[in-house]
Protein backbone atom coordinates (compact mmCIF):
# COMPACT_ATOMS: atom_id res chain seq x y z
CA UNK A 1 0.00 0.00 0.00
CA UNK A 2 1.30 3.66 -0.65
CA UNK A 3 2.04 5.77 1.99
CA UNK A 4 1.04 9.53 1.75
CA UNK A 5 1.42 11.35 4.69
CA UNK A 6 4.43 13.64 4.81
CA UNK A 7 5.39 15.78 8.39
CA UNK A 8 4.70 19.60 8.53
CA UNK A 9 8.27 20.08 9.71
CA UNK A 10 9.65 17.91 6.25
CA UNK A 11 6.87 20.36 3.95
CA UNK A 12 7.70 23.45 4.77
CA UNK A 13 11.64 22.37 4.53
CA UNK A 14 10.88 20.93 1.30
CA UNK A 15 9.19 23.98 0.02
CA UNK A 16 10.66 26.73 1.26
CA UNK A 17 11.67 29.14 -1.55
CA UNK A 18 14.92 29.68 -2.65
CA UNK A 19 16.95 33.01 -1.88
CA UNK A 20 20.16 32.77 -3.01
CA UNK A 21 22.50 34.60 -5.36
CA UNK A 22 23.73 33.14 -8.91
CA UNK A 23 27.21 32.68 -6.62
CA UNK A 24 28.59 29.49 -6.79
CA UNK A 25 29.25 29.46 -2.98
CA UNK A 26 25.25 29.87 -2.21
CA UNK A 27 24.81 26.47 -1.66
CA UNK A 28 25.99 24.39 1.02
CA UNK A 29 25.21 21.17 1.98
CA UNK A 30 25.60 19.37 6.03
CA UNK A 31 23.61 16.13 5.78
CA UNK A 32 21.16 16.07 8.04
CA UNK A 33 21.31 12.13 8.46
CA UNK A 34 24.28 10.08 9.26
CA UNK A 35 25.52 8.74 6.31
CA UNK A 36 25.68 4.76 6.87
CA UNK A 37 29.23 3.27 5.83
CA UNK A 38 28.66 0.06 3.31
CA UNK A 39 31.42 -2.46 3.19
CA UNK A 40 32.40 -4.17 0.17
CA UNK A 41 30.73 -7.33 1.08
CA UNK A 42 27.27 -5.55 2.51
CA UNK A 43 24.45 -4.25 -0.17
CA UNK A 44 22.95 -0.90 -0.42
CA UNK A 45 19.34 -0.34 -0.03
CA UNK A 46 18.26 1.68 -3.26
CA UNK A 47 15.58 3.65 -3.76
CA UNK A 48 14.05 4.44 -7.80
CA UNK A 49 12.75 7.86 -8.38
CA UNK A 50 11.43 8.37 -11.73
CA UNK A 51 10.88 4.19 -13.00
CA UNK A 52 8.70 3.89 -15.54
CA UNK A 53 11.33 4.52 -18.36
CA UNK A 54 15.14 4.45 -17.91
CA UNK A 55 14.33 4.18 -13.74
CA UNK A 56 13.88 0.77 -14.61
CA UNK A 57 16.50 0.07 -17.13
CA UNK A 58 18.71 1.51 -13.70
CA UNK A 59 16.97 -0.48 -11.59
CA UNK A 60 17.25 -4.06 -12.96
CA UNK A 61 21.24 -2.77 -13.29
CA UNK A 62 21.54 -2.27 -9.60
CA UNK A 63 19.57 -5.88 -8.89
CA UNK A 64 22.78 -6.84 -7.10
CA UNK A 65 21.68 -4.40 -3.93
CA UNK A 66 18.47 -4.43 -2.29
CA UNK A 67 15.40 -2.10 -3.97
CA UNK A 68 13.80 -1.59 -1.05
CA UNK A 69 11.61 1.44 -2.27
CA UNK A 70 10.32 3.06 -5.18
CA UNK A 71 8.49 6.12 -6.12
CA UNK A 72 6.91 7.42 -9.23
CA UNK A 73 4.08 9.53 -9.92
CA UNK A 74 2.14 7.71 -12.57
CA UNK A 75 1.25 4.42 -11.49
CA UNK A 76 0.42 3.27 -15.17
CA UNK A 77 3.30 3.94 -16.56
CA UNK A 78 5.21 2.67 -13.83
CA UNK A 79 3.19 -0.47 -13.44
CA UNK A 80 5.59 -3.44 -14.94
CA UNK A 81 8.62 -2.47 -12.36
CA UNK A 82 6.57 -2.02 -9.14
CA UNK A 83 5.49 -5.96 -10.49
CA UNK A 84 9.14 -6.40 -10.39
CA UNK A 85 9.72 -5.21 -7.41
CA UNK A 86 7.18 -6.34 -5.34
CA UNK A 87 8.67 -5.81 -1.48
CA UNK A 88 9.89 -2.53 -2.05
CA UNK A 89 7.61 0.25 -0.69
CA UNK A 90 5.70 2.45 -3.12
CA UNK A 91 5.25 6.02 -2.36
CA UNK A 92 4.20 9.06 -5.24
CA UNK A 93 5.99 11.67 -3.30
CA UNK A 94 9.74 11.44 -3.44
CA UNK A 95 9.78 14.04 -0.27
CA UNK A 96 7.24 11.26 1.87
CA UNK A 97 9.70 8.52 1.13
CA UNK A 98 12.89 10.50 2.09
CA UNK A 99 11.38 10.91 5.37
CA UNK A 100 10.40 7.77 6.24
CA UNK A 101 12.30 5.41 5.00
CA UNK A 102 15.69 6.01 7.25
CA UNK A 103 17.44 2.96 6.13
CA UNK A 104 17.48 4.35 2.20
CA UNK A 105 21.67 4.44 1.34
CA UNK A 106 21.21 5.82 -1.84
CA UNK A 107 18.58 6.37 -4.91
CA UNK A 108 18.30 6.41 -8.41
CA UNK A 109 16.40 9.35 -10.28
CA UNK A 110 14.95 9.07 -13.91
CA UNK A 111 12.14 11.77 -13.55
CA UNK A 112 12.10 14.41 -16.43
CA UNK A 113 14.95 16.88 -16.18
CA UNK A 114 13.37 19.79 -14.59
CA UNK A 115 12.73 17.17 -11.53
CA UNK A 116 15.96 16.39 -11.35
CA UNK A 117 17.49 19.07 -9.80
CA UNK A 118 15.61 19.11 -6.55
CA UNK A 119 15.28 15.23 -5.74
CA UNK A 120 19.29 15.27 -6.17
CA UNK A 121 19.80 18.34 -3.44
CA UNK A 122 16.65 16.83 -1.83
CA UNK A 123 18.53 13.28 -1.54
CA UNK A 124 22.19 14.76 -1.30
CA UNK A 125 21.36 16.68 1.91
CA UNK A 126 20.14 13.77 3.63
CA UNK A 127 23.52 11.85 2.78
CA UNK A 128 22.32 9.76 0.52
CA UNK A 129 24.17 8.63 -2.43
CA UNK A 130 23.16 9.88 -6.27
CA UNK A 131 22.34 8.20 -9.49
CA UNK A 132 20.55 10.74 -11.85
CA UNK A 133 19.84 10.52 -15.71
CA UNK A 134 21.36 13.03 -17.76
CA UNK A 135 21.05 15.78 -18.30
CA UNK A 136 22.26 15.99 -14.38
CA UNK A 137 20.07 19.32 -14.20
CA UNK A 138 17.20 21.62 -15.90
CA UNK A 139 19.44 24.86 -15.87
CA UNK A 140 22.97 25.74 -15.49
CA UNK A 141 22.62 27.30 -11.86
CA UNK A 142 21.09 23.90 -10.84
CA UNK A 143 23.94 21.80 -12.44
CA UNK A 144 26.63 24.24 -10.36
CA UNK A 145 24.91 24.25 -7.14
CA UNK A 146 23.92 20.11 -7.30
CA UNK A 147 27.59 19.40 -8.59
CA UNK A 148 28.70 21.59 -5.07
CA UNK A 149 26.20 20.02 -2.55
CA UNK A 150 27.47 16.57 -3.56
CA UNK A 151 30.95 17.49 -3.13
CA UNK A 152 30.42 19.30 -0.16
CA UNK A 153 28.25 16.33 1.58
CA UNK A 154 31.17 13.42 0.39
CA UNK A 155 28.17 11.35 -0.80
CA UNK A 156 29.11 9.23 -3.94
CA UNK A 157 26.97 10.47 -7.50
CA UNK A 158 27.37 8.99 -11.03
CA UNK A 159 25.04 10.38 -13.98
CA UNK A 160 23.79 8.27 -16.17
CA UNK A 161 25.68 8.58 -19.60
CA UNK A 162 26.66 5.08 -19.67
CA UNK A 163 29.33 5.69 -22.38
CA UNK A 164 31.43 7.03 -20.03
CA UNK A 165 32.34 3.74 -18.73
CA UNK A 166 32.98 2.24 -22.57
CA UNK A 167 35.61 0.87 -23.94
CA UNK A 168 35.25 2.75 -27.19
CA UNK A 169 35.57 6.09 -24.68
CA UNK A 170 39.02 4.68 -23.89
CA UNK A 171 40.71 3.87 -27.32
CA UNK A 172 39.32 7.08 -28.16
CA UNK A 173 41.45 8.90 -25.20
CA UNK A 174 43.96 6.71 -26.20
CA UNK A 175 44.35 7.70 -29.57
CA UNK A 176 44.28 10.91 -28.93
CA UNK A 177 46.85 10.85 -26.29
CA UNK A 178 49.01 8.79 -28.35
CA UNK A 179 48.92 11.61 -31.11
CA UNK A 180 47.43 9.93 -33.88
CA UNK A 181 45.76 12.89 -35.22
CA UNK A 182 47.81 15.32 -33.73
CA UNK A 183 46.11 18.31 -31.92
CA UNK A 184 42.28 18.10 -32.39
CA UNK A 185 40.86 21.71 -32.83
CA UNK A 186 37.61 21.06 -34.28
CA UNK A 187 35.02 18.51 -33.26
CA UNK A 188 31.32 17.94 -34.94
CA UNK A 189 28.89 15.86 -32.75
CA UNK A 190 25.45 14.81 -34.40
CA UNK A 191 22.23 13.01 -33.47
CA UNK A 192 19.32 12.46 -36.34
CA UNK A 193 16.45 11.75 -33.40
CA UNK A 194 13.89 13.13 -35.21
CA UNK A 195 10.23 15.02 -33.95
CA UNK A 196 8.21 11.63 -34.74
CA UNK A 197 10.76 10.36 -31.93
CA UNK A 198 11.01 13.30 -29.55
CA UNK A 199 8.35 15.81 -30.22
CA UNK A 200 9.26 19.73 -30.58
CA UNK A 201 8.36 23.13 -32.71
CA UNK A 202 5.29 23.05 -31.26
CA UNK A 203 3.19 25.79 -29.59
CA UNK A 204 1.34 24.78 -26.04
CA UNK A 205 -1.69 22.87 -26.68
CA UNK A 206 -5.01 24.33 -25.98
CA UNK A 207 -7.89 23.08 -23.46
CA UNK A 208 -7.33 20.40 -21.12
CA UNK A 209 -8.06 16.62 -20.62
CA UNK A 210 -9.33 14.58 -17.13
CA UNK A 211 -5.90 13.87 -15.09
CA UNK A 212 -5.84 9.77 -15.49
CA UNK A 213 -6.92 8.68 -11.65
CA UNK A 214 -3.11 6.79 -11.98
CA UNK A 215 -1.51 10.28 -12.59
CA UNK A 216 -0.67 12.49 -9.89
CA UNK A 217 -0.15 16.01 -12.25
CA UNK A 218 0.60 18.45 -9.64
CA UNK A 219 3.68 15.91 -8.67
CA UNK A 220 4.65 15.99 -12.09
CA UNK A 221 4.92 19.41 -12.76
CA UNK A 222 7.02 19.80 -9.64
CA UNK A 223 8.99 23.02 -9.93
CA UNK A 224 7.91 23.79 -13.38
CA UNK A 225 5.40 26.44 -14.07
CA UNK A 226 1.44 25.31 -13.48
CA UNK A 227 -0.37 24.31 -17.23
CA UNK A 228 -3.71 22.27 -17.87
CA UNK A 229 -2.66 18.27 -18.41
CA UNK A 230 -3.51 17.83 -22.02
CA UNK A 231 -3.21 13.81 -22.89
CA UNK A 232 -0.61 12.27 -24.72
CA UNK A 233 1.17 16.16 -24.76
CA UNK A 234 3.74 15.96 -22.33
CA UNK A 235 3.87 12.31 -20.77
CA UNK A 236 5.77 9.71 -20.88
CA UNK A 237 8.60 10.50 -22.85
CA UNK A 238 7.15 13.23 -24.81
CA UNK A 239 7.95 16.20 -22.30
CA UNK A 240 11.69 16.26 -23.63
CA UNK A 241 10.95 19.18 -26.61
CA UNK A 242 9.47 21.44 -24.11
CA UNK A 243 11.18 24.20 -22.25
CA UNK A 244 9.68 24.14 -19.23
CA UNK A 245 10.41 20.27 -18.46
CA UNK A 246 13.34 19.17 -21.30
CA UNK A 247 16.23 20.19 -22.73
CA UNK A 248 15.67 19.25 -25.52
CA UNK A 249 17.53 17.11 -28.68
CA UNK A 250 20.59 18.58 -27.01
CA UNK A 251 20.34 18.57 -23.41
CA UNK A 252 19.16 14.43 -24.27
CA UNK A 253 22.00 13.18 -26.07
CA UNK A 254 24.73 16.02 -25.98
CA UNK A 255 25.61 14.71 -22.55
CA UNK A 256 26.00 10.84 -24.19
CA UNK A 257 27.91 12.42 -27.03
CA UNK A 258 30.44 14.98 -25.75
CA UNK A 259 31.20 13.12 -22.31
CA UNK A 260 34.35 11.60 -23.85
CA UNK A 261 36.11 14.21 -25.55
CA UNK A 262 35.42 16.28 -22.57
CA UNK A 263 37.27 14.01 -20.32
CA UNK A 264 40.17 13.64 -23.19
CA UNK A 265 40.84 17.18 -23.55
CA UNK A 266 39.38 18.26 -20.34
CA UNK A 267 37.43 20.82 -22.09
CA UNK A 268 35.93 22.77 -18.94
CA UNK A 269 33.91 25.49 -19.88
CA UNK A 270 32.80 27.07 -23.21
CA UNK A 271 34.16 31.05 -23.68
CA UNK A 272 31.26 31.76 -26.20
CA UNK A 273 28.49 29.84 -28.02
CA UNK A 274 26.26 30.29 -30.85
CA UNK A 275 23.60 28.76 -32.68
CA UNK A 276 21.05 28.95 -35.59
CA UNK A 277 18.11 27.04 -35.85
CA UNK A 278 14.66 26.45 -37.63
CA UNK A 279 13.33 28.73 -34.42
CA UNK A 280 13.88 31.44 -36.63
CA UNK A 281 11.19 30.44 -39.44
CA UNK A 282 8.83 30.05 -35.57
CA UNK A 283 6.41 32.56 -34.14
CA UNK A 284 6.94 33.52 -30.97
CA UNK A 285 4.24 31.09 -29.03
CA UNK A 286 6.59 27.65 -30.54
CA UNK A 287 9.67 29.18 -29.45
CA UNK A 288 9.30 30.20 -26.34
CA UNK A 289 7.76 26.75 -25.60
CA UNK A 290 9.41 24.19 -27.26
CA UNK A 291 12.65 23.36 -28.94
CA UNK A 292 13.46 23.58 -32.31
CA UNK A 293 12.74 20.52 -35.13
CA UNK A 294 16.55 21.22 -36.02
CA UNK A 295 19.76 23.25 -34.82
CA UNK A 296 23.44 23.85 -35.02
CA UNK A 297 25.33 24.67 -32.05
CA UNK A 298 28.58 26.37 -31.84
CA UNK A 299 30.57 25.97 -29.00
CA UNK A 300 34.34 27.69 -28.44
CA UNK A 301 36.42 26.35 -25.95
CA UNK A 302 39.46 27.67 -25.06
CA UNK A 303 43.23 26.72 -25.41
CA UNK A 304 44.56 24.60 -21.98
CA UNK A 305 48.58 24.29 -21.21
CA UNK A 306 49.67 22.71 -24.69
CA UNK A 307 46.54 22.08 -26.28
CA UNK A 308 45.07 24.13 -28.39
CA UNK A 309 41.20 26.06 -28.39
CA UNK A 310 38.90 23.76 -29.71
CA UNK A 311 35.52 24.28 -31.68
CA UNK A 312 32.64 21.94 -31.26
CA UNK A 313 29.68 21.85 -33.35
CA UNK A 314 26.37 20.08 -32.53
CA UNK A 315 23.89 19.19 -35.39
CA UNK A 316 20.25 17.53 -35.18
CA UNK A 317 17.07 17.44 -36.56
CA UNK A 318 18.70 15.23 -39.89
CA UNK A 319 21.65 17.86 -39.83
CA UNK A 320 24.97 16.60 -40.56
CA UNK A 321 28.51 17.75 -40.98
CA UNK A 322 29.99 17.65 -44.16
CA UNK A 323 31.43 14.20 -45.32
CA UNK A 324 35.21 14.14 -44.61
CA UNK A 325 37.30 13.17 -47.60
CA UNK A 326 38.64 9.99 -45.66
CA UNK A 327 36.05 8.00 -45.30
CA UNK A 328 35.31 4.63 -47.68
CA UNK A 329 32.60 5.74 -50.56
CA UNK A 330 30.48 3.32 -48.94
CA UNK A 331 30.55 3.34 -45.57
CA UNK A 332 28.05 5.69 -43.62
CA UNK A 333 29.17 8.81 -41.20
CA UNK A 334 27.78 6.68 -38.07
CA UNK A 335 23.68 6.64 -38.07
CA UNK A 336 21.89 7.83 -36.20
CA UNK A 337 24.57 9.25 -33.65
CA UNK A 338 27.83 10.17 -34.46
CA UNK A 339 31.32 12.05 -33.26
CA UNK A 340 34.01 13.50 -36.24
CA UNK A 341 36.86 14.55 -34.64
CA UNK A 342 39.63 16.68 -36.43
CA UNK A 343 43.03 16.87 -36.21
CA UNK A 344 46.51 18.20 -37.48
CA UNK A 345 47.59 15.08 -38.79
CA UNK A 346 44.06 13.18 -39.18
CA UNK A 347 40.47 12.31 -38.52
CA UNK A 348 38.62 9.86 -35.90
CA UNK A 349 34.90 8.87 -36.68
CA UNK A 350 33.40 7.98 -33.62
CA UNK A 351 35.95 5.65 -32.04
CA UNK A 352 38.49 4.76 -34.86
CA UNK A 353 40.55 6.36 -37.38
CA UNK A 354 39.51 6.99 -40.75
CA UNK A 355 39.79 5.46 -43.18
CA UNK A 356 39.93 1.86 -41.88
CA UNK A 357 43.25 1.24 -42.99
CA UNK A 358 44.83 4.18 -41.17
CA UNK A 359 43.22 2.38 -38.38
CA UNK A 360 44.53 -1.11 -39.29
CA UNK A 361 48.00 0.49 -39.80
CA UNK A 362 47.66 1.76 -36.23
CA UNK A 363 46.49 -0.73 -34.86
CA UNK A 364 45.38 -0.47 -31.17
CA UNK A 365 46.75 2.55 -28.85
CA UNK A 366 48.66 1.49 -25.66
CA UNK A 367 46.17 1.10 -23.19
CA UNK A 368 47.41 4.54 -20.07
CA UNK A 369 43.78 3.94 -19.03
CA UNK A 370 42.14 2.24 -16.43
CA UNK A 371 39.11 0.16 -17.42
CA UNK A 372 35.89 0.06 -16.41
CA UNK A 373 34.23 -2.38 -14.40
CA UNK A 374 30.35 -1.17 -15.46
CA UNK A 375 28.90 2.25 -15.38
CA UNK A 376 26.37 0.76 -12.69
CA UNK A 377 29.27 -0.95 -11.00
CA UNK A 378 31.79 1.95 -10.81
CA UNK A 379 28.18 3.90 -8.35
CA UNK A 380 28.11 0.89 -6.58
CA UNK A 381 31.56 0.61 -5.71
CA UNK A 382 32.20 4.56 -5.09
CA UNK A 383 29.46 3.88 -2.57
CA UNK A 384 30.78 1.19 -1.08
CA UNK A 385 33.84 3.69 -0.43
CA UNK A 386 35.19 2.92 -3.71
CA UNK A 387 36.85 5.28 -6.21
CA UNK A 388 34.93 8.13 -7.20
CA UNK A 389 32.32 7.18 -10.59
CA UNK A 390 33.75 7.59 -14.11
CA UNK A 391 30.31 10.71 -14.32
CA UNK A 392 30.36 11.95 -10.80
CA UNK A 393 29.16 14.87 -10.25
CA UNK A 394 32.31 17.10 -10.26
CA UNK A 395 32.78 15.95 -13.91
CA UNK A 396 28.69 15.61 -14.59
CA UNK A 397 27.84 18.95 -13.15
CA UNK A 398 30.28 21.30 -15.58
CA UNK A 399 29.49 19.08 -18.71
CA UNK A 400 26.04 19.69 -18.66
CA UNK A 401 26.57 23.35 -17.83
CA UNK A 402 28.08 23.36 -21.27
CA UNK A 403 25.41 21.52 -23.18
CA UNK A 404 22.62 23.95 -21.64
CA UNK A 405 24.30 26.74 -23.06
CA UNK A 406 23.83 25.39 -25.89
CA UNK A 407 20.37 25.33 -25.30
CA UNK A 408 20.51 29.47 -24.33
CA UNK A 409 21.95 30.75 -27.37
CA UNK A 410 19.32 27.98 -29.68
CA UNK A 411 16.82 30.28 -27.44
CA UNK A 412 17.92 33.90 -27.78
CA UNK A 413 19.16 33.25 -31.21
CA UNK A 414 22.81 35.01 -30.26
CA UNK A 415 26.04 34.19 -29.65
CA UNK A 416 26.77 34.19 -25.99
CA UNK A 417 29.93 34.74 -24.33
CA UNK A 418 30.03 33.25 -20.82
CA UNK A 419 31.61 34.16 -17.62
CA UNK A 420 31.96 31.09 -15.56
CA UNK A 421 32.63 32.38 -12.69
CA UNK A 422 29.88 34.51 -12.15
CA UNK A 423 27.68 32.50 -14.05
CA UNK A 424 27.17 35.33 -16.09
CA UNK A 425 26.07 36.18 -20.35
CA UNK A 426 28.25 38.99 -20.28
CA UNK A 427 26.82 40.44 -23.78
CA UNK A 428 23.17 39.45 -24.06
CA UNK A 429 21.49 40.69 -20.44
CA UNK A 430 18.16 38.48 -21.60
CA UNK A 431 19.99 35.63 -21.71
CA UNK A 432 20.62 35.61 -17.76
CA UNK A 433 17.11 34.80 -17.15
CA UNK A 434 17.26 31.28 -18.38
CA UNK A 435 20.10 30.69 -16.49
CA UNK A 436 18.19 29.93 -13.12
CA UNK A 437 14.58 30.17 -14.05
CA UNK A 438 12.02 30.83 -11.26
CA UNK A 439 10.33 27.92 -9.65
CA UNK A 440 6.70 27.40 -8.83
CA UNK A 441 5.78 28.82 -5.61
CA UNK A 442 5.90 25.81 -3.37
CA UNK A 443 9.45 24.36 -4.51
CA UNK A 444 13.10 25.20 -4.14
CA UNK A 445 16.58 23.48 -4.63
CA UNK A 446 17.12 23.96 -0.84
CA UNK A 447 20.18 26.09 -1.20
């Protein structure tokens, strides 16, 4: 049976409204638990946030522990892994279940993104230990002040960009360290999901439909600004082309696609991005709602010690690069996903050198990496007092600062330049706004 009560004191500490600055050092984070310490040869009891999708996929990765509780706010949807799961504790409200199940060592969370924020800080500042989908946040602000509340709190995190923990992330590293292109100064990144697949260029829908008796709306909305449920609109899965709960095309895969070439050239933040996009054939009402049907990003990234600045451009929406001059007549640029990476002295497609007999010639790079034992497995064992995850959230939290900037200049339709520090657009004052958008009256990230 699902329990639904929930404590004044835990409401109004869950709901308080957020006053802080855009500073990075606004948010601090003291556990208010005692963090339990799990051997090696103990299990953790995990909780799923967020399971009718991915939550689940996480789940059944994690069956080595003990799922002792899981929450999600549509009960249809979430249906087939409560069946799995039949002794853990179901609860709708992630806040009910924080407070009353003590023994909770750490939880998953697979809500949309503009959820995520606030069930990590919610979670983090009771000591518990982090798995969240990517993106790790809704907004920049929320991916600086998460990333600092988990490192601040010592609790183990991991976001869930599971080609982090590849082996094709490692030969590419590998490569790259080993100089087989040379220096890499310009980088193209691609994914073809089209709007049949993930809905966007769409203005909000008018009227309203009966909230399912399995749904609870309000839940779902969570932080994000109050609108009529309209069925089949915005759940499940279809919420990721608008604003106010996705990131869109972008802010779904750039986190997949980038995450190793940020970790090979430890990229850090972006100096300026810019971006056009079919937003500006759109009126108003789609673009300030919904993401566009295709885009180019731009990002600049400055030069670090030896290596030189680097330029990476995004493309969706059935954009591509253009064709590089290496590769076979009839081989393909990579599907439906794909990474082009440029160098001095040659080209990578995705994981290997082009063309294939460059590669063969190459053969494989000495291995100066350590390898992964899982993506699930490397959480696990960072909170089991492990080594930090491959996507903590000290390398999670600045990547997808980067990849929502790309989302800010798709929206203002300017190039950008970005203060890091101060969190700051230095050059387009309207841009500021989306960098920590208001919540609803009710929520906050607790900071």
């Amino acid at each position: 049976m699902r329990d639904t009560g929930i404590s004044r004191r835990y409401f109004l500490m869950g709901t308080t409204l957020a006053a802080g600055s855009l500073a990075a050092g606004s948010a601090t984070a003291t556990p208010r638990q005692q963090q339990r310490k799990v051997s090696p040869n103990e299990k953790l009891n995990i909780a799923g946030i967020g399971i009718g999708g991915m939550g689940g996929v996480d789940l059944d990765n994690l069956k080595s522990e003990n799922i002792v509780a899981l929450c999600d706010v549509d009960d249809a949807h979430a249906a087939k892994v409560y069946e799995r799961y039949p002794n853990a504790k179901r609860y709708r409200d992630f806040r009910v279940m924080l407070e009353k199940e003590k023994d909770i060592d750490a939880v998953t969370i697979a809500t949309p993104d503009h959820l995520h924020a606030v069930i990590s800080m919610a979670a983090i500042q009771l000591g518990k230990h982090v798995y969240c989908q990517k993106p790790l946040t809704h907004s920049v602000y929320e991916a600086r002040m998460v990333a600092k509340a988990a490192r601040e709190a010592k609790v183990a995190t991991q976001m869930g960009n599971q080609g982090q923990a590849s082996e094709e992330a490692r030969i590419l590293y590998e490569l790259i360290h080993g100089g087989a292109i040379g220096a890499v100064r310009e980088i193209h990144g691609w994914c073809n999901r089209n709007p049949s697949i993930s809905p966007r260029g769409m203005a909000r829908p008018a009227g309203s439909s009966p909230v399912p008796d399995t749904l609870d709306w309000d839940l779902w909305l969570g932080p994000a600004p109050f609108r009529p449920y309209v069925e089949h609109a915005y759940n499940p899965f279809v919420w990721r082309g608008w604003w106010d709960f996705g990131t869109g095309v972008l802010g779904d895969i750039g986190c997949h696609n980038f995450s190793a070439i940020f970790k090979a050239l430890k990229l850090g933040p972006p100096t300026c991005v810019e971006a056009t996009s079919t937003a500006a054939q759109c009126p108003p009402e789609v673009n300030n709602e919904s993401a566009p049907t295709a885009s180019i990003v731009r990002f600049e990234f400055p030069a670090l010690g030896d290596r030189p600045a680097v330029t990476l451009t995004w493309w969706d929406g059935g954009l591509m690069p253009w064709r590089p001059e290496e590769l076979e007549p009839e081989r393909q640029m990579g599907g439906g996903d794909g990474m082009l990476y440029i160098g001095d002295k040659g080209k990578i497609l995705n994981h290997r050198l082009i063309p294939e007999t460059r590669m063969k010639e190459y053969g494989a790079p000495p291995k100066i990496l350590p390898r992964s034992p899982g993506h699930y497995q490397e959480w696990i064992n960072a909170c089991k007092g492990g080594d930090p995850a491959g996507s903590n959230f000290d390398f999670a939290g600045p990547l997808t600062e980067a990849v929502l900037l790309g989302n800010i200049a798709i929206r203002t339709g300017k190039k950008i330049y970005w203060d890091s520090e101060s969190m700051t657009v230095t050059n387009v004052p309207e841009a500021n706004a989306l960098i920590n958008p208001p919540y609803r009256e009710g929520w906050s990230l607790g900071v």
